[in-house]
N, C-alpha and C. Protein backbone atom coordinates (compact mmCIF):
# COMPACT_ATOMS: atom_id res chain seq x y z
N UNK A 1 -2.96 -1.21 -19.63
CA UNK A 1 -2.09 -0.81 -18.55
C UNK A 1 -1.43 -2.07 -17.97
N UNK A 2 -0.08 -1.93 -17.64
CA UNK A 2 0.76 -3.16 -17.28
C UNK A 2 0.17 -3.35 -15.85
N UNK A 3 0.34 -4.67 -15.70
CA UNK A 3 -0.15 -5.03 -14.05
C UNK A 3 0.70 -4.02 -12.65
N UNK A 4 1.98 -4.12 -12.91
CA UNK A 4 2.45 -3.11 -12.16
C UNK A 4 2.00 -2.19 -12.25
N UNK A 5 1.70 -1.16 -13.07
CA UNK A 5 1.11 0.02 -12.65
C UNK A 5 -0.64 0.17 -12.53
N UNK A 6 -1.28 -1.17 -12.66
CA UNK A 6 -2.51 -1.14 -11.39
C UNK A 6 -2.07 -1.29 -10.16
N UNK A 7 -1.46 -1.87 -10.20
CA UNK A 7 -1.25 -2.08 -8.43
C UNK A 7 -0.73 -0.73 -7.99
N UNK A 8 0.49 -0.21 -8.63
CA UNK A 8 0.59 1.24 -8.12
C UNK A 8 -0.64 2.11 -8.02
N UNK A 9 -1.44 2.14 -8.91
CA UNK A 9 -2.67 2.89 -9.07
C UNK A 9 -3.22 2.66 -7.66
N UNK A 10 -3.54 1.28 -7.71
CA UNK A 10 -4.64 1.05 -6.58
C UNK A 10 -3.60 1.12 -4.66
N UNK A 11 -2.78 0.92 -5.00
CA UNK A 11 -1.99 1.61 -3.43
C UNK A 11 -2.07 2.87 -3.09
N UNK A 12 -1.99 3.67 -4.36
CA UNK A 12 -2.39 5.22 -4.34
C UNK A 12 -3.27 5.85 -4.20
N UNK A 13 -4.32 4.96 -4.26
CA UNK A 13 -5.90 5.61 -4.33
C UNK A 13 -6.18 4.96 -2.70
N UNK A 14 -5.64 3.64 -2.50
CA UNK A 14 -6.04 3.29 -1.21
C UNK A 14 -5.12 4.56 -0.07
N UNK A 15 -3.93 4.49 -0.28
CA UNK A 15 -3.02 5.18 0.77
C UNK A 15 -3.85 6.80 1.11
N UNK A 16 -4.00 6.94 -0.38
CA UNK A 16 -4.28 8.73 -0.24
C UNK A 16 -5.77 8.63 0.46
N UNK A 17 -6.63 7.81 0.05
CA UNK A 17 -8.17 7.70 0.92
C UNK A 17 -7.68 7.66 2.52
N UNK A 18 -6.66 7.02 2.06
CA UNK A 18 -6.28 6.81 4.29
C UNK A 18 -6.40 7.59 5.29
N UNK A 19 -6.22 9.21 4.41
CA UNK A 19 -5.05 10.30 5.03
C UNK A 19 -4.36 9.95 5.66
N UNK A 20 -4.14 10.56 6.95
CA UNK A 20 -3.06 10.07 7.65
C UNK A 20 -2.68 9.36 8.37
N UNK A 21 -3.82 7.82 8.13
CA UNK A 21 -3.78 6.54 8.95
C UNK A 21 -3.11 5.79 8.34
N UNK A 22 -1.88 4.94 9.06
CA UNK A 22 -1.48 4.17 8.00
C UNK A 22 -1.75 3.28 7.91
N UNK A 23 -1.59 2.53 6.80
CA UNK A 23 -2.65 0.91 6.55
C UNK A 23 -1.32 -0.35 6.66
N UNK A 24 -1.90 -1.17 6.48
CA UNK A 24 -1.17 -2.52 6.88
C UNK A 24 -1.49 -3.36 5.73
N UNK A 25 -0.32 -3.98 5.46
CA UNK A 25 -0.02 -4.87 4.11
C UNK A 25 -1.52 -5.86 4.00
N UNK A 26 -1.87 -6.36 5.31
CA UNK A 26 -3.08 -7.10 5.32
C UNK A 26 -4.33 -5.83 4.86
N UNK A 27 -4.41 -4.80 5.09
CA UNK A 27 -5.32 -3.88 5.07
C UNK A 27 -5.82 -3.62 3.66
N UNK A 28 -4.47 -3.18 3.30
CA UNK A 28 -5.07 -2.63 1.43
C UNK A 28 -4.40 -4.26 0.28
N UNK A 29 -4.45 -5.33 1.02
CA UNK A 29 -4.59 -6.20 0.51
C UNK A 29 -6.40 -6.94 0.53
N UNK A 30 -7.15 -6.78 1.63
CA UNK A 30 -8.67 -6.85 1.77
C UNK A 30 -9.45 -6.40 0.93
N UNK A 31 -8.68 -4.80 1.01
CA UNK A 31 -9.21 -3.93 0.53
C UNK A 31 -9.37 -4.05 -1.50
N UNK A 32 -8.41 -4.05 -1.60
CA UNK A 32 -8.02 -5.02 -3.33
C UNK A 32 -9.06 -6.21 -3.57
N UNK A 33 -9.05 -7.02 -2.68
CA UNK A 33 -9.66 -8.21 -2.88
C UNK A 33 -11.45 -7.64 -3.21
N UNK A 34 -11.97 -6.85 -2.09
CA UNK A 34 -13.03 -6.28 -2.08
C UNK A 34 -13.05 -5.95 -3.43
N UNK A 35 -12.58 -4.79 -4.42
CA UNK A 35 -12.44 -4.33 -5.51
C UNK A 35 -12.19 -5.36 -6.26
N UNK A 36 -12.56 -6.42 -6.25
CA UNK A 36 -12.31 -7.71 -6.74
C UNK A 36 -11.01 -7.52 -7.90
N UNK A 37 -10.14 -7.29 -7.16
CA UNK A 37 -8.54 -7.53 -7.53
C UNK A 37 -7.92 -8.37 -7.50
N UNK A 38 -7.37 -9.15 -8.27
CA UNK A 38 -6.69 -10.39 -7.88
C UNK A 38 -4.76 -10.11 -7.42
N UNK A 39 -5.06 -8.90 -6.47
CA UNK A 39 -3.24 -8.52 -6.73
C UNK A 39 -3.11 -9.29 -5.35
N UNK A 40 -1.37 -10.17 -5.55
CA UNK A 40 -0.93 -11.15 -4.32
C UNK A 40 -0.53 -10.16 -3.70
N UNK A 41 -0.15 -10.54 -2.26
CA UNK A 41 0.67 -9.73 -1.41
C UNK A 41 2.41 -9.31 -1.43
N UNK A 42 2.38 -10.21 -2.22
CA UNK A 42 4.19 -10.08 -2.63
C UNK A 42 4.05 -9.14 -3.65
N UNK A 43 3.19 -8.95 -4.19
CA UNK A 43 3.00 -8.09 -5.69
C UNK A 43 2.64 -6.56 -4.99
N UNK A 44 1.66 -6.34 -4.28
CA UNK A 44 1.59 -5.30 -3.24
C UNK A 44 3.02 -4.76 -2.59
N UNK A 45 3.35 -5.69 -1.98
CA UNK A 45 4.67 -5.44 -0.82
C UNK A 45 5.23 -4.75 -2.11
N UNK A 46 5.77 -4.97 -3.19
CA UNK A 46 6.83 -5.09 -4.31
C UNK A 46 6.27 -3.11 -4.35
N UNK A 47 4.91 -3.05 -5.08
CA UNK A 47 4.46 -1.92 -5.49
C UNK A 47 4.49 -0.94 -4.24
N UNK A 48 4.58 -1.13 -2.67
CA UNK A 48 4.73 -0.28 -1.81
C UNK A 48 6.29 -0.31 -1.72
N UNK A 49 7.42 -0.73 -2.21
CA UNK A 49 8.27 -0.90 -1.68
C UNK A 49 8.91 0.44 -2.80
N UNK A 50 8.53 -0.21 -4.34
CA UNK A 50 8.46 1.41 -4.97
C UNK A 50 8.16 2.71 -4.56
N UNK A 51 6.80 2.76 -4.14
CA UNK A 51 6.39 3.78 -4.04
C UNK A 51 7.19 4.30 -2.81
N UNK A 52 7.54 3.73 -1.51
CA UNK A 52 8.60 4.38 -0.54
C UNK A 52 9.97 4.99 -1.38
N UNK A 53 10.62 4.18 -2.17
CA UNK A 53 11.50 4.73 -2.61
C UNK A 53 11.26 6.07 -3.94
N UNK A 54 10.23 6.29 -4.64
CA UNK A 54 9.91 7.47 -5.25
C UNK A 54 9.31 8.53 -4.30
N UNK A 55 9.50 7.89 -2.89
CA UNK A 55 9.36 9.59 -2.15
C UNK A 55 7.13 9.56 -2.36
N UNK A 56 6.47 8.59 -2.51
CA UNK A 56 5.03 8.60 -2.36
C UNK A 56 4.41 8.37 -1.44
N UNK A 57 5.55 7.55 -0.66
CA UNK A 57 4.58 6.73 0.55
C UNK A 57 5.82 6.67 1.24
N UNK A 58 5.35 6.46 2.71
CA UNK A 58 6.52 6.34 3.44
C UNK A 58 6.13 5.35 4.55
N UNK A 59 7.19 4.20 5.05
CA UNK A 59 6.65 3.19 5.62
C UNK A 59 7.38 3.73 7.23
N UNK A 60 6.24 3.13 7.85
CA UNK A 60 6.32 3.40 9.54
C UNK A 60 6.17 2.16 9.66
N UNK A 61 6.94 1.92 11.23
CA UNK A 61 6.63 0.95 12.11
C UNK A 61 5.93 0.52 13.43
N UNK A 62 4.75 -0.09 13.59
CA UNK A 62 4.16 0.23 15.18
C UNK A 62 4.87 0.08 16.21
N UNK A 63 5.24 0.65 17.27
CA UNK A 63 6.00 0.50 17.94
C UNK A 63 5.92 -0.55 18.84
N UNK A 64 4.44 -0.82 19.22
CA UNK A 64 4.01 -2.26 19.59
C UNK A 64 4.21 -3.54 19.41
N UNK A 65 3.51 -3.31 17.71
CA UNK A 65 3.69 -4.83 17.59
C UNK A 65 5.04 -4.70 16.50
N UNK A 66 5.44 -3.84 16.22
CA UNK A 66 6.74 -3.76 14.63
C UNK A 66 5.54 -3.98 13.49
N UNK A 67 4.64 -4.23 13.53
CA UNK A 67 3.74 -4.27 12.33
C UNK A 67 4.61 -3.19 11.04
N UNK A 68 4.66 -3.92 10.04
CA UNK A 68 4.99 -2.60 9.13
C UNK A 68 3.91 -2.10 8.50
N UNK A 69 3.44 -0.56 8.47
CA UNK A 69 2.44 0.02 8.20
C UNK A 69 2.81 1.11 6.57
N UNK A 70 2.00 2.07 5.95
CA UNK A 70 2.45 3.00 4.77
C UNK A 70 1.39 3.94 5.23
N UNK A 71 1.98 5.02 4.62
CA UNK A 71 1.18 6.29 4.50
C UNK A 71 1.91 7.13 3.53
N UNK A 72 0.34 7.59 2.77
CA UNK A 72 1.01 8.64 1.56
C UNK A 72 1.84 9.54 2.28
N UNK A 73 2.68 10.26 1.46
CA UNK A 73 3.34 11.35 1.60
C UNK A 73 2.95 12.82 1.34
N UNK A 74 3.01 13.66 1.55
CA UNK A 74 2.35 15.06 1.77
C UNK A 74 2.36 15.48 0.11
């Protein structure tokens, strides 16, 4: 399997475990690392930035801090 589509894999399995909390680029980047993943954060950002545009995930913003956050899609 090409490296891009682990990382899609593993955003998908993290996002959808989320339900409807959304996680933070630092979040399911920990979370990877834990799963002893070696995926960078630019490589993440890249694979969430897909998945917003195929309609999988959809990115919110905190209104607080602007943090940019994801959450699967229904």
């Amino acid at each position: 399997m090409k490296r891009q589509a682990q990382i899609r894999k593993e955003l998908i399995f993290q996002l959808y475990h989320s339900g409807h909390v959304p996680l933070s680029l630092r979040n399911i980047a920990r979370e990877a690392r834990r799963a002893d993943l070696d995926f960078t954060e630019p490589e993440l950002l890249d694979g969430l930035h897909y998945l917003v545009s195929a309609g999988l995930a959809e990115l919110l913003l905190d209104p607080v801090s602007g943090e940019r956050r994801w959450r699967i899609t229904a």
